[in-house]
PDB file of N, CA and C in Angstrom:
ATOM      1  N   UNK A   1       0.850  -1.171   0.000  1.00  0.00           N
ATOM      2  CA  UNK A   1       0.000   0.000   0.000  1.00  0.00           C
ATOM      3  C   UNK A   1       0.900   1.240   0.000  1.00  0.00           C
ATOM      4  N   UNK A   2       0.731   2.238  -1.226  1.00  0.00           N
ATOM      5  CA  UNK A   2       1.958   3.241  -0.935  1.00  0.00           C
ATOM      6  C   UNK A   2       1.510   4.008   0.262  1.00  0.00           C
ATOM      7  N   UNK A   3       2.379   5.175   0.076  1.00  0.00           N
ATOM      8  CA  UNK A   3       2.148   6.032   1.897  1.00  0.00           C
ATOM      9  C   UNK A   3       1.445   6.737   1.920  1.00  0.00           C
ATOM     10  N   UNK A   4       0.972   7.582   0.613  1.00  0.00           N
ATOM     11  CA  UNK A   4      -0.216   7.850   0.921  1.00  0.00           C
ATOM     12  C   UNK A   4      -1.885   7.462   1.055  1.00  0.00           C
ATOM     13  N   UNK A   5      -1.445   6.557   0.755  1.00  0.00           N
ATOM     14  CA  UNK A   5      -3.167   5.548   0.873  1.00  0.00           C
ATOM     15  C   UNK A   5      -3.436   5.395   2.326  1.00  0.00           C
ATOM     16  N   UNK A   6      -1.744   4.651   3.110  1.00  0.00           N
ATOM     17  CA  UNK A   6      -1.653   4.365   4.091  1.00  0.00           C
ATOM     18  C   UNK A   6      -2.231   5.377   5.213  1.00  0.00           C
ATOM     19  N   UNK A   7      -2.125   6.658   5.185  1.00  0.00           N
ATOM     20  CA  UNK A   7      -2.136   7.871   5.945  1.00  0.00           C
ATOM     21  C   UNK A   7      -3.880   7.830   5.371  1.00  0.00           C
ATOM     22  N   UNK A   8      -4.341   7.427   4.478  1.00  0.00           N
ATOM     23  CA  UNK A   8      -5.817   8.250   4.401  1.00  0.00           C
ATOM     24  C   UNK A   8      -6.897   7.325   4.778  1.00  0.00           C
ATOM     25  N   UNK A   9      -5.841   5.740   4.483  1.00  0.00           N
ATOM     26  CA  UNK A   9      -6.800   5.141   5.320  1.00  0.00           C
ATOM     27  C   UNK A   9      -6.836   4.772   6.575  1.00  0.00           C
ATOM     28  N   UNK A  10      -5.343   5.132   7.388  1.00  0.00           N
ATOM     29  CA  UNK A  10      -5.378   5.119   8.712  1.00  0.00           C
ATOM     30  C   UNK A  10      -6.362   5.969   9.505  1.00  0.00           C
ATOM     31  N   UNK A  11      -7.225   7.325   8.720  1.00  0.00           N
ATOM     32  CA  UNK A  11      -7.686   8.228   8.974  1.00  0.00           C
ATOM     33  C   UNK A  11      -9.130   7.870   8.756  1.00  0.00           C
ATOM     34  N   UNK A  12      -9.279   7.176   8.107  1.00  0.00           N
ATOM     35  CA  UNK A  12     -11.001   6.518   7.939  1.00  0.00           C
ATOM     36  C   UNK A  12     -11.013   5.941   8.580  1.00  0.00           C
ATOM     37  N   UNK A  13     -10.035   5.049   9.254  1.00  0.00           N
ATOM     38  CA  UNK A  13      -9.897   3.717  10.342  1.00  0.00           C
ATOM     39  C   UNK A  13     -10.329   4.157  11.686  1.00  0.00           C
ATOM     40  N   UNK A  14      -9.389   5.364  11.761  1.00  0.00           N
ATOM     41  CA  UNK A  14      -9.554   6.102  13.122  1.00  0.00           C
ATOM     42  C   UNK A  14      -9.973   7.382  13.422  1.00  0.00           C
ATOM     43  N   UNK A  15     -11.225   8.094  12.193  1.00  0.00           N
ATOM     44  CA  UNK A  15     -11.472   9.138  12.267  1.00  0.00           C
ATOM     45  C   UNK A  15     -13.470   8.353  13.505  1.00  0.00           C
ATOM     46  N   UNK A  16     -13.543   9.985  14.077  1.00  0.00           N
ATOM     47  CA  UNK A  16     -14.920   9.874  14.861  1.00  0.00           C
ATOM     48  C   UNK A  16     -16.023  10.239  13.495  1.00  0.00           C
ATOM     49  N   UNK A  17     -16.994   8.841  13.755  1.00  0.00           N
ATOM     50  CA  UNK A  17     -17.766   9.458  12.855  1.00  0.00           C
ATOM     51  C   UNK A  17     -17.440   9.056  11.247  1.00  0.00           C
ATOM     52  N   UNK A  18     -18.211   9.382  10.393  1.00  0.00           N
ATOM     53  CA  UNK A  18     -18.285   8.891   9.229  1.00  0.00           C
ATOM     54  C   UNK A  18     -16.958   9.447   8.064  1.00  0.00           C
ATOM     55  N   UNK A  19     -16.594  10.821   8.589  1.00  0.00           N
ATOM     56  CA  UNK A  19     -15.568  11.323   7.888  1.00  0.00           C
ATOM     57  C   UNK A  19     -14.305  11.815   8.955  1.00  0.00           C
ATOM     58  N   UNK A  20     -13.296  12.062   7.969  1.00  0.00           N
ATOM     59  CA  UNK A  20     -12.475  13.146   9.274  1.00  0.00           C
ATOM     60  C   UNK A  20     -12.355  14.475   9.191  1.00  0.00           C
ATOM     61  N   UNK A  21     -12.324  14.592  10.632  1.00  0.00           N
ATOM     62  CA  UNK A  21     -11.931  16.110  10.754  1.00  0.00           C
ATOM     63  C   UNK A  21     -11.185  16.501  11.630  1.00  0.00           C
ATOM     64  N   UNK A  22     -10.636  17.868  11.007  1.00  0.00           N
ATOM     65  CA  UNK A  22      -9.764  18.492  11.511  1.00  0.00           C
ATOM     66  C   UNK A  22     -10.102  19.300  12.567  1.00  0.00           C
ATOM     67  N   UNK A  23      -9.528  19.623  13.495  1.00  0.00           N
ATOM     68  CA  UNK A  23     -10.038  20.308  14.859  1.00  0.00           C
ATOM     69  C   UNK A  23      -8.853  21.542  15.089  1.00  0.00           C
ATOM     70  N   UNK A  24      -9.563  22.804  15.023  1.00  0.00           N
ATOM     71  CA  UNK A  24      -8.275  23.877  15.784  1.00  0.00           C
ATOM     72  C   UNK A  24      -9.084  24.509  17.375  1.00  0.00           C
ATOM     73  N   UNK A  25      -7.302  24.283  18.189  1.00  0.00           N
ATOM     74  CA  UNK A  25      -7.829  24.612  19.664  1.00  0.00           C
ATOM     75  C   UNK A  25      -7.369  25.818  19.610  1.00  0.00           C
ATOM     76  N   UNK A  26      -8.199  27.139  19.941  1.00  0.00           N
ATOM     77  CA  UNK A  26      -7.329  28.243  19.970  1.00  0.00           C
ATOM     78  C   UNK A  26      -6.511  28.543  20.893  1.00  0.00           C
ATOM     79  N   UNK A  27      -6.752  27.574  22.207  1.00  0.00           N
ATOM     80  CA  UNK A  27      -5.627  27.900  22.848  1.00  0.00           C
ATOM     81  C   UNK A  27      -4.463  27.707  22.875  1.00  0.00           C
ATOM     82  N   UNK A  28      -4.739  26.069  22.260  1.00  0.00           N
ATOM     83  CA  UNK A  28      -3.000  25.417  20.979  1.00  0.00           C
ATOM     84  C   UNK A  28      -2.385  27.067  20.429  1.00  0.00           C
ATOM     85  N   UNK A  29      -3.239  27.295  19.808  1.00  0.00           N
ATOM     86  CA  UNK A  29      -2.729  28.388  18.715  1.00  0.00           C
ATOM     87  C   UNK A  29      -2.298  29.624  19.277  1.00  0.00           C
ATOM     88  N   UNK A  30      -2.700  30.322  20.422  1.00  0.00           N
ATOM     89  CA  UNK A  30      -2.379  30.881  21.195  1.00  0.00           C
ATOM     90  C   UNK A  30      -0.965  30.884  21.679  1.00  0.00           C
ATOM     91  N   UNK A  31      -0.683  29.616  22.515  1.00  0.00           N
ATOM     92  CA  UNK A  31       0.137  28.898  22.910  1.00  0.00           C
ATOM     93  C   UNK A  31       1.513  29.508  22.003  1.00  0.00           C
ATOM     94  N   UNK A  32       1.314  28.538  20.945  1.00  0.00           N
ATOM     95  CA  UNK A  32       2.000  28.684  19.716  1.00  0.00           C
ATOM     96  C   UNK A  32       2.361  30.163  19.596  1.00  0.00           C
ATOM     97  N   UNK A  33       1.413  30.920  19.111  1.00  0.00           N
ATOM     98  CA  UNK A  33       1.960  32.291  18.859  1.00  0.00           C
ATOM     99  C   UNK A  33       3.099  32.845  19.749  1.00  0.00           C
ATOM    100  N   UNK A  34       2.277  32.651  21.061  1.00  0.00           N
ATOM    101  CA  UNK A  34       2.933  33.293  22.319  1.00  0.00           C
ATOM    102  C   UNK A  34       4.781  32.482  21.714  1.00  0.00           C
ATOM    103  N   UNK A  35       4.724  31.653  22.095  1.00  0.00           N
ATOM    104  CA  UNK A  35       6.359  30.934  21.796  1.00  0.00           C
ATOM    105  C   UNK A  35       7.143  31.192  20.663  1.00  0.00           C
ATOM    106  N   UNK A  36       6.356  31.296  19.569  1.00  0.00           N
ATOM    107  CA  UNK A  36       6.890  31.840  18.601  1.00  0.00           C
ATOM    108  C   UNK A  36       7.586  33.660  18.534  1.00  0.00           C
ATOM    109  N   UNK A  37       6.640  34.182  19.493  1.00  0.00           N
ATOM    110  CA  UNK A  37       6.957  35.785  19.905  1.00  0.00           C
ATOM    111  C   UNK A  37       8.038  35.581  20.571  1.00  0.00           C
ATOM    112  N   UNK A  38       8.269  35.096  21.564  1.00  0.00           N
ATOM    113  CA  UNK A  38       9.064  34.979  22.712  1.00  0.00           C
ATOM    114  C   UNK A  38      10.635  34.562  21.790  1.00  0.00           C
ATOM    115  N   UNK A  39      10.518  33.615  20.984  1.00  0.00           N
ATOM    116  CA  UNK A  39      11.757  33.543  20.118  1.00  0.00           C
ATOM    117  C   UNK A  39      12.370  33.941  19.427  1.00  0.00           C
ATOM    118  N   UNK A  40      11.446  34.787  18.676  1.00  0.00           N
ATOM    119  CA  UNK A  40      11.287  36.148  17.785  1.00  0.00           C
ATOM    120  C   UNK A  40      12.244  37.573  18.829  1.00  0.00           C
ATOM    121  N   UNK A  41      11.714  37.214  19.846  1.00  0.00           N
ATOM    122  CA  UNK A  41      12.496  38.836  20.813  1.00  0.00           C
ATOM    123  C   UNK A  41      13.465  37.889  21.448  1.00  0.00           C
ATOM    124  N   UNK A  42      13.988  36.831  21.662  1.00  0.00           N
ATOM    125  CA  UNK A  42      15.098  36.418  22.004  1.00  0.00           C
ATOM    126  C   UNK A  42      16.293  36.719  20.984  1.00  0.00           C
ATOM    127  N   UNK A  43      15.601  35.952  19.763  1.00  0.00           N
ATOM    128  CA  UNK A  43      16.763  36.638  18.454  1.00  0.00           C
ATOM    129  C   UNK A  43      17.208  37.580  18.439  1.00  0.00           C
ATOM    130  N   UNK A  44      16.334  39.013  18.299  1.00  0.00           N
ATOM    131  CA  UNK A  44      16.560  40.130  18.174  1.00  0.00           C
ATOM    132  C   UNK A  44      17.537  40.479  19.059  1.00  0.00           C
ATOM    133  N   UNK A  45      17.438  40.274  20.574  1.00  0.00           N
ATOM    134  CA  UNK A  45      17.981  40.519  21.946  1.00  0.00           C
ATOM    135  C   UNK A  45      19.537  39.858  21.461  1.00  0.00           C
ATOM    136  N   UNK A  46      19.520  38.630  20.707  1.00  0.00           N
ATOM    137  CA  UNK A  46      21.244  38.135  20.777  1.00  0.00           C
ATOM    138  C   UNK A  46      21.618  39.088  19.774  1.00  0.00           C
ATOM    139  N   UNK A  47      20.742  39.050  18.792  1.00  0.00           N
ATOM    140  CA  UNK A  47      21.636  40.075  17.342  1.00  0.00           C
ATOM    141  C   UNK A  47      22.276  41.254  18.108  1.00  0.00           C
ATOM    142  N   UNK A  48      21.467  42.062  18.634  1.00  0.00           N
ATOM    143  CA  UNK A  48      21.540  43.045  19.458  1.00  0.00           C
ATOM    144  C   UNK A  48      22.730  43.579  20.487  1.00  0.00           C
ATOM    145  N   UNK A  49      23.084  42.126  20.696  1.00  0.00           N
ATOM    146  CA  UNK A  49      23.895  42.485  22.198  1.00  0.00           C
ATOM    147  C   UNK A  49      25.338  41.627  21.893  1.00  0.00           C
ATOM    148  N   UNK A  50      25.480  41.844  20.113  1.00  0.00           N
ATOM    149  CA  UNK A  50      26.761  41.336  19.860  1.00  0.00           C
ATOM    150  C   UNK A  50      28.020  41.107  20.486  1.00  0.00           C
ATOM    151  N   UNK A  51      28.757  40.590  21.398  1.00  0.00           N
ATOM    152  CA  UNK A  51      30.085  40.886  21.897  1.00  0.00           C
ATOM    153  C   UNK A  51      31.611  41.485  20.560  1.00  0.00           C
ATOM    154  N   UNK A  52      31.535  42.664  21.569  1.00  0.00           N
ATOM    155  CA  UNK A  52      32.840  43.793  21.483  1.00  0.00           C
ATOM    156  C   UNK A  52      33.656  43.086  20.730  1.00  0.00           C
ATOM    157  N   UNK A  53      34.316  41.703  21.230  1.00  0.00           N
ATOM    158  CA  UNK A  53      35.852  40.957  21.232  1.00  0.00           C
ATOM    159  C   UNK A  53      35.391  40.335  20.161  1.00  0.00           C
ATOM    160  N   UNK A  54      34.753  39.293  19.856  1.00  0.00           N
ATOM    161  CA  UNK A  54      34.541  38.271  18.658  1.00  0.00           C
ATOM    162  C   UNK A  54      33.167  38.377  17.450  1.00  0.00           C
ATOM    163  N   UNK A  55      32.775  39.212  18.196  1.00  0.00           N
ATOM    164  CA  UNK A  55      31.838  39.658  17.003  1.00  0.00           C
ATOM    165  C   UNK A  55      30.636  38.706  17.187  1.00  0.00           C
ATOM    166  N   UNK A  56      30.475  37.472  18.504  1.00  0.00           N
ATOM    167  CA  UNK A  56      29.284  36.605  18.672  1.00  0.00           C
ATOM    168  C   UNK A  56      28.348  37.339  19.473  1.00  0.00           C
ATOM    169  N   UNK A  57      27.532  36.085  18.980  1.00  0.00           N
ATOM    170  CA  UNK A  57      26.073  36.468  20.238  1.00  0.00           C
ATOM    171  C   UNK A  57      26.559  35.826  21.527  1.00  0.00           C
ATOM    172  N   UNK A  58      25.471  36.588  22.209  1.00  0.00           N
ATOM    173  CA  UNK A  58      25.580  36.439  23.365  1.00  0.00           C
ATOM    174  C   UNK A  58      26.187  34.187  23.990  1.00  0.00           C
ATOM    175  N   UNK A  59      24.760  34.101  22.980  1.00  0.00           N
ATOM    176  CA  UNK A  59      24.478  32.822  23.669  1.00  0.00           C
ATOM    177  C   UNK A  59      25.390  31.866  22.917  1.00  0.00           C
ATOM    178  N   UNK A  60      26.503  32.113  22.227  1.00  0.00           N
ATOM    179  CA  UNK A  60      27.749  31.666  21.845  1.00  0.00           C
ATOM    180  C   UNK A  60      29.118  32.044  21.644  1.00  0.00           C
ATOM    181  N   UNK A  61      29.027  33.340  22.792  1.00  0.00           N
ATOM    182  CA  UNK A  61      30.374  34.376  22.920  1.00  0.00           C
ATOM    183  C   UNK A  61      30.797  33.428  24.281  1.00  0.00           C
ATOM    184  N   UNK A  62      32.372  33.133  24.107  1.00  0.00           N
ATOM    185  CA  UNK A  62      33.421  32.291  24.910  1.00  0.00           C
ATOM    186  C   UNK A  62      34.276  33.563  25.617  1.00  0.00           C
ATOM    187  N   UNK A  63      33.610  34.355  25.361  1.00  0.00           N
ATOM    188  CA  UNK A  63      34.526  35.596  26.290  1.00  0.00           C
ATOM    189  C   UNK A  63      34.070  35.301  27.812  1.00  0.00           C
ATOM    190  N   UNK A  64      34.961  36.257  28.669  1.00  0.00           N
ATOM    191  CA  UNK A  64      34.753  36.002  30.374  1.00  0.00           C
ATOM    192  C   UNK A  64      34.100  37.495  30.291  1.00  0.00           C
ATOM    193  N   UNK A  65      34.503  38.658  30.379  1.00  0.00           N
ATOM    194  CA  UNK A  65      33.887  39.754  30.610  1.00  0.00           C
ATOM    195  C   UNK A  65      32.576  40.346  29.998  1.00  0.00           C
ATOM    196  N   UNK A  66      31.596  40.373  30.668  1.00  0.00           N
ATOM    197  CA  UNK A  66      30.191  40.809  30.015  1.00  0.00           C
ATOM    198  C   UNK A  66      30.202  41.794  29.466  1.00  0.00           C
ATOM    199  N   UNK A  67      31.065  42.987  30.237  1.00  0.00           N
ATOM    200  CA  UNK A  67      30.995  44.451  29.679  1.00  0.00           C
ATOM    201  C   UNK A  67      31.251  44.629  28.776  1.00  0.00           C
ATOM    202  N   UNK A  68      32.413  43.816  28.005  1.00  0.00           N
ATOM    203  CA  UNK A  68      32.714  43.797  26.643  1.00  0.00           C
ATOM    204  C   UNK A  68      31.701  44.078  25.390  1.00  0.00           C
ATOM    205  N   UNK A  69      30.608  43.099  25.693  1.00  0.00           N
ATOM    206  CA  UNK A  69      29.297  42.770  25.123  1.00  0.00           C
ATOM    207  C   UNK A  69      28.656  44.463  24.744  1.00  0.00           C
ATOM    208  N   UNK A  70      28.539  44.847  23.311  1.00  0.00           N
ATOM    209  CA  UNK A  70      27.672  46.224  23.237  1.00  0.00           C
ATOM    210  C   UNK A  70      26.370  45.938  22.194  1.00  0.00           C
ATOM    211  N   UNK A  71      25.629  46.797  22.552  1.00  0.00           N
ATOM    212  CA  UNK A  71      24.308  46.630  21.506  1.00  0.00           C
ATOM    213  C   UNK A  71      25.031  47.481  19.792  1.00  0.00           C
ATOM    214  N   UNK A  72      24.342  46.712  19.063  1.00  0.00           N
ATOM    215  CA  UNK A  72      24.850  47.465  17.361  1.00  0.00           C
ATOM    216  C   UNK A  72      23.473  48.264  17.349  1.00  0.00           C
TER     217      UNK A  72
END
């Protein structure tokens, strides 16, 4: 059975009810957004706070002194 047959009839097998359906939770989606924001202003925050000495981000600069660290 190729793979997609496999997937559509696993879905008739185990859908509720006569057909399937798809279900959105908005709080899933919520969820989601929120985390997706939060990673979104983490990025920005490393681009941001380049270190002085090597030219890395934060969250892969091997330097000892923080102060070094300046915003571009």
């Amino acid at each position: 059975m190729p793979y997609t047959h496999f997937w559509h009839h696993y879905v008739q097998q185990h859908a509720n009810g006569a057909g399937s359906t798809l279900t959105f939770d908005p709080a899933m989606a919520f969820a989601a957004a929120v985390c997706l924001f939060l990673v979104a202003c983490w990025a920005a925050y490393q681009v941001q706070s380049r270190c002085r000495n090597c030219g890395a981000i934060p969250a892969r600069c091997h330097c000892r002194p923080v102060r070094d660290r300046q915003r571009f």
